[in-house]
PDB file of N, CA and C in Angstrom:
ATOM      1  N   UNK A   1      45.253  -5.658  -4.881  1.00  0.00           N
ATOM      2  CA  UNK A   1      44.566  -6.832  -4.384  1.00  0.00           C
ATOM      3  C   UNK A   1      43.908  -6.500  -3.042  1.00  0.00           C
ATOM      4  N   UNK A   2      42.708  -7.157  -2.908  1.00  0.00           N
ATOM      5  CA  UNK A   2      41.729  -6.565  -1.652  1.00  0.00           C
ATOM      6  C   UNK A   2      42.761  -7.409  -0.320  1.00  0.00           C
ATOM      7  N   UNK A   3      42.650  -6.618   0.529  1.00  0.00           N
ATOM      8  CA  UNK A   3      43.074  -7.615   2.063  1.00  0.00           C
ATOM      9  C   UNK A   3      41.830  -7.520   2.686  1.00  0.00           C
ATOM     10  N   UNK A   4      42.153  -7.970   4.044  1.00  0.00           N
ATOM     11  CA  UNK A   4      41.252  -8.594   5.401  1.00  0.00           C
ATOM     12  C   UNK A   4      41.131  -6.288   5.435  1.00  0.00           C
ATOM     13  N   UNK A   5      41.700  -5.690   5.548  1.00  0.00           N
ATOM     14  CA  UNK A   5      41.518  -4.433   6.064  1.00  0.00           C
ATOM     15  C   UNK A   5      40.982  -3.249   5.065  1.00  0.00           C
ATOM     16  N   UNK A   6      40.819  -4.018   3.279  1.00  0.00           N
ATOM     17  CA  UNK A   6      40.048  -3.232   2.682  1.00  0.00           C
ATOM     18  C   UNK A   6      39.591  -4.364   1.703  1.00  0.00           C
ATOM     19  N   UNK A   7      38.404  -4.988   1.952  1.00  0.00           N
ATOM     20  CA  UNK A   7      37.714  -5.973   1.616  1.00  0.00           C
ATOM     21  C   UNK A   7      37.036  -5.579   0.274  1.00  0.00           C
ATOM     22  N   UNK A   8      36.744  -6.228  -0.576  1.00  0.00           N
ATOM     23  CA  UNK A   8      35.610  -5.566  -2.048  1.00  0.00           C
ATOM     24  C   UNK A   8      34.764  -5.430  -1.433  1.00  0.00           C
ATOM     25  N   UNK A   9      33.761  -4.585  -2.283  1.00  0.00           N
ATOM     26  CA  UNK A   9      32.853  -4.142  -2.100  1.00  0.00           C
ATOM     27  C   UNK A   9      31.504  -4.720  -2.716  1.00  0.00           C
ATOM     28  N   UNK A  10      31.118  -5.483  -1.557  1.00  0.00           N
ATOM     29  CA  UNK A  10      30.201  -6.364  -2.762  1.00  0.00           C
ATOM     30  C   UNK A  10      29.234  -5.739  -3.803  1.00  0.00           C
ATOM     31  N   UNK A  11      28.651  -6.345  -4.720  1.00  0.00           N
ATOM     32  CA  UNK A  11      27.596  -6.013  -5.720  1.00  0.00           C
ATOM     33  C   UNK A  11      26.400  -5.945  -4.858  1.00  0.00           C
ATOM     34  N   UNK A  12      25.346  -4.596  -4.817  1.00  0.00           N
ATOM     35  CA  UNK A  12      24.314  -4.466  -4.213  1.00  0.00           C
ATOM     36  C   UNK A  12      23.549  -4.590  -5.107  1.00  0.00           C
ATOM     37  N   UNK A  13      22.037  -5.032  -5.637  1.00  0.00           N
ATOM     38  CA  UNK A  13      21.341  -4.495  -6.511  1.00  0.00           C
ATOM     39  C   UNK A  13      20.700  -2.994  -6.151  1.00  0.00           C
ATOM     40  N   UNK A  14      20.385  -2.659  -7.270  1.00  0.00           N
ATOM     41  CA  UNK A  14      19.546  -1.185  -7.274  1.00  0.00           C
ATOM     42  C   UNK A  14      18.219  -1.250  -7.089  1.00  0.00           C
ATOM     43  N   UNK A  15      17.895   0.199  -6.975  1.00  0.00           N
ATOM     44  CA  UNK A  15      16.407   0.023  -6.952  1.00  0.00           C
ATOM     45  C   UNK A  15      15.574  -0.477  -8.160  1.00  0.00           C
ATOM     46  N   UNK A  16      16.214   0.118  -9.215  1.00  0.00           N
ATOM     47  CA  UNK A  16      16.291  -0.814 -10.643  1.00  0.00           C
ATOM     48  C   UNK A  16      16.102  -2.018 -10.715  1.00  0.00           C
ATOM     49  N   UNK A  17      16.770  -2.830 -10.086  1.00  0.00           N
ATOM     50  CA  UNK A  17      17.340  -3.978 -10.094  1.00  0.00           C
ATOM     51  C   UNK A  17      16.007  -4.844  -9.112  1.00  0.00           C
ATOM     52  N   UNK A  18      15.871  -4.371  -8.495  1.00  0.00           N
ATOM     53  CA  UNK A  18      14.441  -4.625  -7.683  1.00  0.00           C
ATOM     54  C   UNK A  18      12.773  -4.417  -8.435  1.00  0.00           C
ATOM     55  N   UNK A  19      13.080  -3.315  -8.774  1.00  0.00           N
ATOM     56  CA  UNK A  19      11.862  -3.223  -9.843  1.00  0.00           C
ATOM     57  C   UNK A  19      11.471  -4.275 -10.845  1.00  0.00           C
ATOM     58  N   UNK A  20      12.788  -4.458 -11.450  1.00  0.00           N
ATOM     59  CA  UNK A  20      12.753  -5.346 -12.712  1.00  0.00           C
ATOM     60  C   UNK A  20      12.191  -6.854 -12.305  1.00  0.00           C
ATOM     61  N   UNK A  21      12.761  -7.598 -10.861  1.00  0.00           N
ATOM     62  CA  UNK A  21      12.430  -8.526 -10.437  1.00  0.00           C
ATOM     63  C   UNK A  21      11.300  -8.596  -9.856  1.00  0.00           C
ATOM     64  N   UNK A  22      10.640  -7.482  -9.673  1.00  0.00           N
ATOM     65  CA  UNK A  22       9.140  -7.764  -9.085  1.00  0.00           C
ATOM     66  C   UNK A  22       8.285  -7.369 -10.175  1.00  0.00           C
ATOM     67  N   UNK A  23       8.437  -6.956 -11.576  1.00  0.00           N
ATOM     68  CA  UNK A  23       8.276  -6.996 -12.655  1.00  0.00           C
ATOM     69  C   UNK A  23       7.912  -8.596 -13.459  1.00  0.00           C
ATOM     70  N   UNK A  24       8.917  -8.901 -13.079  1.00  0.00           N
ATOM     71  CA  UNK A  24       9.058 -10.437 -13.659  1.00  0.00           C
ATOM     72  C   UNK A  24       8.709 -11.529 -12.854  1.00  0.00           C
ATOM     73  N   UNK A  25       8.366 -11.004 -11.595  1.00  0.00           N
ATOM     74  CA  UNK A  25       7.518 -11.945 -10.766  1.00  0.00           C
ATOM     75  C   UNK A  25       5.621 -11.665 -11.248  1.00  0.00           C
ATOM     76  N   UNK A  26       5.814 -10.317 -11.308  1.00  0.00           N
ATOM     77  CA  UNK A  26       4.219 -10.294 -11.858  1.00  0.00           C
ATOM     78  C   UNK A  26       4.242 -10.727 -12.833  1.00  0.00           C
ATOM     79  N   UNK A  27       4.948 -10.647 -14.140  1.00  0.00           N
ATOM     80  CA  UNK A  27       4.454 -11.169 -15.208  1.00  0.00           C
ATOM     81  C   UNK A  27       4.714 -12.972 -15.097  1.00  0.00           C
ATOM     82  N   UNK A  28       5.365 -13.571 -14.088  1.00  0.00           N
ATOM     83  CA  UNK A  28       5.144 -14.624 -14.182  1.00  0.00           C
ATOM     84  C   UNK A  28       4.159 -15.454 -13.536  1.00  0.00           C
ATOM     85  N   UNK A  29       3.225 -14.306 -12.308  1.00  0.00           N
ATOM     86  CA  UNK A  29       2.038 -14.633 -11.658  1.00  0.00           C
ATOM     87  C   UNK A  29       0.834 -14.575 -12.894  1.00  0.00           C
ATOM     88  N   UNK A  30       1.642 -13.669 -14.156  1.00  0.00           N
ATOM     89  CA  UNK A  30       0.130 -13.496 -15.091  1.00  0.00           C
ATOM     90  C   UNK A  30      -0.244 -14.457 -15.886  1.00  0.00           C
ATOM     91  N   UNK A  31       1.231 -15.191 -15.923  1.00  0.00           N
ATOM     92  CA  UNK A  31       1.091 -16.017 -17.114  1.00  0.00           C
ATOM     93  C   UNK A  31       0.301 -17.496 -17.410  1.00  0.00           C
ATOM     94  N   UNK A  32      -0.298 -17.451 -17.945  1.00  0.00           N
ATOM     95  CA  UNK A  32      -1.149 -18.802 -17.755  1.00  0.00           C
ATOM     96  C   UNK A  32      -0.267 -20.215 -18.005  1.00  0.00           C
ATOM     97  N   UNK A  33       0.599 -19.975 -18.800  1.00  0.00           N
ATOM     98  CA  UNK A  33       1.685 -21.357 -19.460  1.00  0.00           C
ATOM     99  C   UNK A  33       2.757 -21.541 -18.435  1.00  0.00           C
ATOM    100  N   UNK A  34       2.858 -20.782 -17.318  1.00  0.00           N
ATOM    101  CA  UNK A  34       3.969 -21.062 -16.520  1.00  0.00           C
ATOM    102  C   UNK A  34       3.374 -21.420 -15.557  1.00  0.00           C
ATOM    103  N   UNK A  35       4.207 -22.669 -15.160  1.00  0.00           N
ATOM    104  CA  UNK A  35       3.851 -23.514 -13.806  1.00  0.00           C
ATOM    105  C   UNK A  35       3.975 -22.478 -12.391  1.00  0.00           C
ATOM    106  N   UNK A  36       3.459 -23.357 -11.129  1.00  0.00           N
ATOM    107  CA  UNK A  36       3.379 -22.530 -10.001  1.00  0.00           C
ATOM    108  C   UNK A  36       4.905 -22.917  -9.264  1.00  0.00           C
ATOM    109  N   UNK A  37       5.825 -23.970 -10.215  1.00  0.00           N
ATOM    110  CA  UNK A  37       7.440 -23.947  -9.759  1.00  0.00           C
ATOM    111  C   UNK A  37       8.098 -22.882 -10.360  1.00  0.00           C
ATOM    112  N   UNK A  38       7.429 -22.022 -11.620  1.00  0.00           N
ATOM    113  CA  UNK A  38       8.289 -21.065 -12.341  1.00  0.00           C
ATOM    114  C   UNK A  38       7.831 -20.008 -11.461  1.00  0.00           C
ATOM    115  N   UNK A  39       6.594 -19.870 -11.087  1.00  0.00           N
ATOM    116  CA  UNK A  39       6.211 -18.205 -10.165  1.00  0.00           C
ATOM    117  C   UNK A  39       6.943 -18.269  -9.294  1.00  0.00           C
ATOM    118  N   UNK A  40       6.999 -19.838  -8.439  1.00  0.00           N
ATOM    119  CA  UNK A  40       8.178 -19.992  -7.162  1.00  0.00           C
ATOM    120  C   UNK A  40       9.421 -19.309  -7.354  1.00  0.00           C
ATOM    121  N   UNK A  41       9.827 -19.824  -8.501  1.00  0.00           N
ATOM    122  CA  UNK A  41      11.318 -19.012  -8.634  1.00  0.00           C
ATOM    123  C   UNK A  41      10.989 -18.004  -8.736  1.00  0.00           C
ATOM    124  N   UNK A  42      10.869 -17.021  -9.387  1.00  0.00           N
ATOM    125  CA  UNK A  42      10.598 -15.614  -9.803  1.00  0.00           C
ATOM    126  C   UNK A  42      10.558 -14.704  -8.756  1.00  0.00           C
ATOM    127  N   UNK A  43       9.537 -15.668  -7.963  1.00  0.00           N
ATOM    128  CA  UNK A  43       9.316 -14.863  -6.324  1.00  0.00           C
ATOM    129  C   UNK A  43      10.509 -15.392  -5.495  1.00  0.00           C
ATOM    130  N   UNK A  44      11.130 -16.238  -5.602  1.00  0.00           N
ATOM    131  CA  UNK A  44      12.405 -16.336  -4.847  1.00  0.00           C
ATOM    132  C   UNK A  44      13.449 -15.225  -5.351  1.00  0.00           C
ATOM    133  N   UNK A  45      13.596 -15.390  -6.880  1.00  0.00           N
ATOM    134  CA  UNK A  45      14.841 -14.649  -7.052  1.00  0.00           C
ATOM    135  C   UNK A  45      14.384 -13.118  -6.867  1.00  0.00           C
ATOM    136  N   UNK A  46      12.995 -12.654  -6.629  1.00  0.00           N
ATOM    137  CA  UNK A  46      12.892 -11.429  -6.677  1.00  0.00           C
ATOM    138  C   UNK A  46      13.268 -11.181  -4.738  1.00  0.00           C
ATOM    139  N   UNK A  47      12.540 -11.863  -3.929  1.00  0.00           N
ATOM    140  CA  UNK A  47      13.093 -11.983  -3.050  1.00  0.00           C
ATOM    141  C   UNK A  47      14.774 -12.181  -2.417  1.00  0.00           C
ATOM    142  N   UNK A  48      15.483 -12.584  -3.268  1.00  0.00           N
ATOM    143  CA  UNK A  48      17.213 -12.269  -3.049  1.00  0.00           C
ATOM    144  C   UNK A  48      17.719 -10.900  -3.610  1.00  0.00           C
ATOM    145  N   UNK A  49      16.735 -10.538  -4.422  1.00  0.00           N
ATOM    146  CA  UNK A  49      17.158  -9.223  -5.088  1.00  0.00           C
ATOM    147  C   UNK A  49      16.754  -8.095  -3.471  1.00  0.00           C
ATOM    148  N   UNK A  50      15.659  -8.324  -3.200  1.00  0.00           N
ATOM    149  CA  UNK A  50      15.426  -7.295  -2.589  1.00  0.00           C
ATOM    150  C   UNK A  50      16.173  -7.492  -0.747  1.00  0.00           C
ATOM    151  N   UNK A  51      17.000  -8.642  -0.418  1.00  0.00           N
ATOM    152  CA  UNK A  51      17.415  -8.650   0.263  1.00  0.00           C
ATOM    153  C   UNK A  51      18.731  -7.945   0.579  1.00  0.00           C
ATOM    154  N   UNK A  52      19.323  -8.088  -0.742  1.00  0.00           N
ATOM    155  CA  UNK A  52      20.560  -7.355  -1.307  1.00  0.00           C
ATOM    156  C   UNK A  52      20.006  -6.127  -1.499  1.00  0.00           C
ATOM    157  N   UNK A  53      18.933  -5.454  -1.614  1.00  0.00           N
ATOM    158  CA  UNK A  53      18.990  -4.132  -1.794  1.00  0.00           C
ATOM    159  C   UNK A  53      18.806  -3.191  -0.646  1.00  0.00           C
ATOM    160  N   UNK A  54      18.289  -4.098   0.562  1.00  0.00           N
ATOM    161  CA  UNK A  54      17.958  -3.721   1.896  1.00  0.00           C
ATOM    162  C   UNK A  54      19.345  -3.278   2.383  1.00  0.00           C
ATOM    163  N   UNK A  55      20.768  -3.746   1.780  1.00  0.00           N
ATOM    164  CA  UNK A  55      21.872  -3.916   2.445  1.00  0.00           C
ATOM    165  C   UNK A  55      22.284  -2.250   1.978  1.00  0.00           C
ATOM    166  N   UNK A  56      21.603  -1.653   0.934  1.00  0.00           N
ATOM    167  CA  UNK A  56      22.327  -0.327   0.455  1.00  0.00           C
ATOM    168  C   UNK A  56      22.094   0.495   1.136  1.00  0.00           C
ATOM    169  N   UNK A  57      23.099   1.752   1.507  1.00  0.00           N
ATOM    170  CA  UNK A  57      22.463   2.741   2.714  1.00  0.00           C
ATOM    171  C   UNK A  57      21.185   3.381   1.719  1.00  0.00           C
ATOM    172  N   UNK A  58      20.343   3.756   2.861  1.00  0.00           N
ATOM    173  CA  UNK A  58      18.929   4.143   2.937  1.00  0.00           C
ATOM    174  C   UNK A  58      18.271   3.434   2.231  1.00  0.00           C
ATOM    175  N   UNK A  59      18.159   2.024   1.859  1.00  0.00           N
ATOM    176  CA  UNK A  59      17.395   1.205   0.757  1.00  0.00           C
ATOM    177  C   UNK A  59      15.936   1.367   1.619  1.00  0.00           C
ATOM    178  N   UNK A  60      15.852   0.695   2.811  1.00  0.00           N
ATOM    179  CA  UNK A  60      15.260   0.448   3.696  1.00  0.00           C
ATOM    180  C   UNK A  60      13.904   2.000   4.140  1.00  0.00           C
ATOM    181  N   UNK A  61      14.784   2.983   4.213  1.00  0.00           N
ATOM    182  CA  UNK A  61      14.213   4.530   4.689  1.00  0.00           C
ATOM    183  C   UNK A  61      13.117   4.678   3.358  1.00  0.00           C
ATOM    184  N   UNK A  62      14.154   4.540   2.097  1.00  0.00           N
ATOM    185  CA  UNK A  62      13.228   4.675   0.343  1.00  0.00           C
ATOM    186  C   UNK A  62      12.026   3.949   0.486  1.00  0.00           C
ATOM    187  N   UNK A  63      12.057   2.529   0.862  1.00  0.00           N
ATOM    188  CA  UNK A  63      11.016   1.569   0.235  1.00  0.00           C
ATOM    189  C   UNK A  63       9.884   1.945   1.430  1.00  0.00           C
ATOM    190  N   UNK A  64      10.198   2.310   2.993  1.00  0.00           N
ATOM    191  CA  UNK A  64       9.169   3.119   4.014  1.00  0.00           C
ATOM    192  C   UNK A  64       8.516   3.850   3.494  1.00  0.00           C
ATOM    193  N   UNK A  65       9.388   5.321   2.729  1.00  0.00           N
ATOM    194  CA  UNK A  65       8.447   6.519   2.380  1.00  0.00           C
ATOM    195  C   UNK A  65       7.606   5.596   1.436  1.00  0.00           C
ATOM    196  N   UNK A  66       8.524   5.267   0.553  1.00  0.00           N
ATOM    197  CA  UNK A  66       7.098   5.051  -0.425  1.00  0.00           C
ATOM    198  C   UNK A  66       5.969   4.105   0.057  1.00  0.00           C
ATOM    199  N   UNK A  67       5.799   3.267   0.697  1.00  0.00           N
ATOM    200  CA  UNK A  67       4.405   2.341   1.203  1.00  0.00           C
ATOM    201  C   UNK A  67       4.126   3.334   1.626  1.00  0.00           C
ATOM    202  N   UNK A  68       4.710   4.378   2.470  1.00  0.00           N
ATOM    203  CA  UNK A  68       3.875   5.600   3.370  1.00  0.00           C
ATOM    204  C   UNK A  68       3.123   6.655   2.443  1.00  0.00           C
ATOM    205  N   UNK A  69       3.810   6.665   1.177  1.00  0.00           N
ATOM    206  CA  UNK A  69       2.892   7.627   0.060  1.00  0.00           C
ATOM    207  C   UNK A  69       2.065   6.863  -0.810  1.00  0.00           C
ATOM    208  N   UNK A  70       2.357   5.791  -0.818  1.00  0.00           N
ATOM    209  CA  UNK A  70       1.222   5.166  -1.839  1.00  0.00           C
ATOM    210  C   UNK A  70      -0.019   4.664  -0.552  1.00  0.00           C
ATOM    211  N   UNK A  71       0.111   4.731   0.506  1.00  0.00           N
ATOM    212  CA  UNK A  71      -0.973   4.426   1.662  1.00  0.00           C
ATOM    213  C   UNK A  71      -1.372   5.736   2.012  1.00  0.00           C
ATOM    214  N   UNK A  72      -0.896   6.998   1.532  1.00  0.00           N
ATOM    215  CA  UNK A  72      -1.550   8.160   1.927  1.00  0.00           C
ATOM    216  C   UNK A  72      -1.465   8.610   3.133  1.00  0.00           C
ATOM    217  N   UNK A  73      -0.206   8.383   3.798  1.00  0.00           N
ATOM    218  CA  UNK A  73       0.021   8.391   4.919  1.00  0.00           C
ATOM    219  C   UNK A  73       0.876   9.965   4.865  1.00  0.00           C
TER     220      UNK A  73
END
């Protein structure tokens, strides 16, 4: 059983796990039959995903390089 001095370890999402939700935020920006309360969510829950993924060591360093290589930097 966890104590105060070795706590669980919470569930982080992956980079996976991030992909998929900004996946499903685009396809719900594409969609013509879904309201602009369903894109809301989509972009919210993709937004909690990627807050939780900021929390993993080097999530933060990963998602830098890459804007820095897809900007040609």
């Amino acid at each position: 059983m966890p104590t105060l001095a070795n706590p669980p370890t919470p569930w982080l999402p992956t980079r996976a796990d991030l992909d998929a939700a900004t996946a499903r935020t685009a396809a719900a920006i594409g969609d013509p039959s879904l309201s602009l309360a369903d894109v809301q969510r989509a972009a919210e829950a993709e937004e909690a995903v990627h807050q939780g993924y900021l929390h993993r060591p080097g999530a933060d360093a990963e998602l830098q390089a890459e804007a820095e290589l897809e900007a040609g930097l």
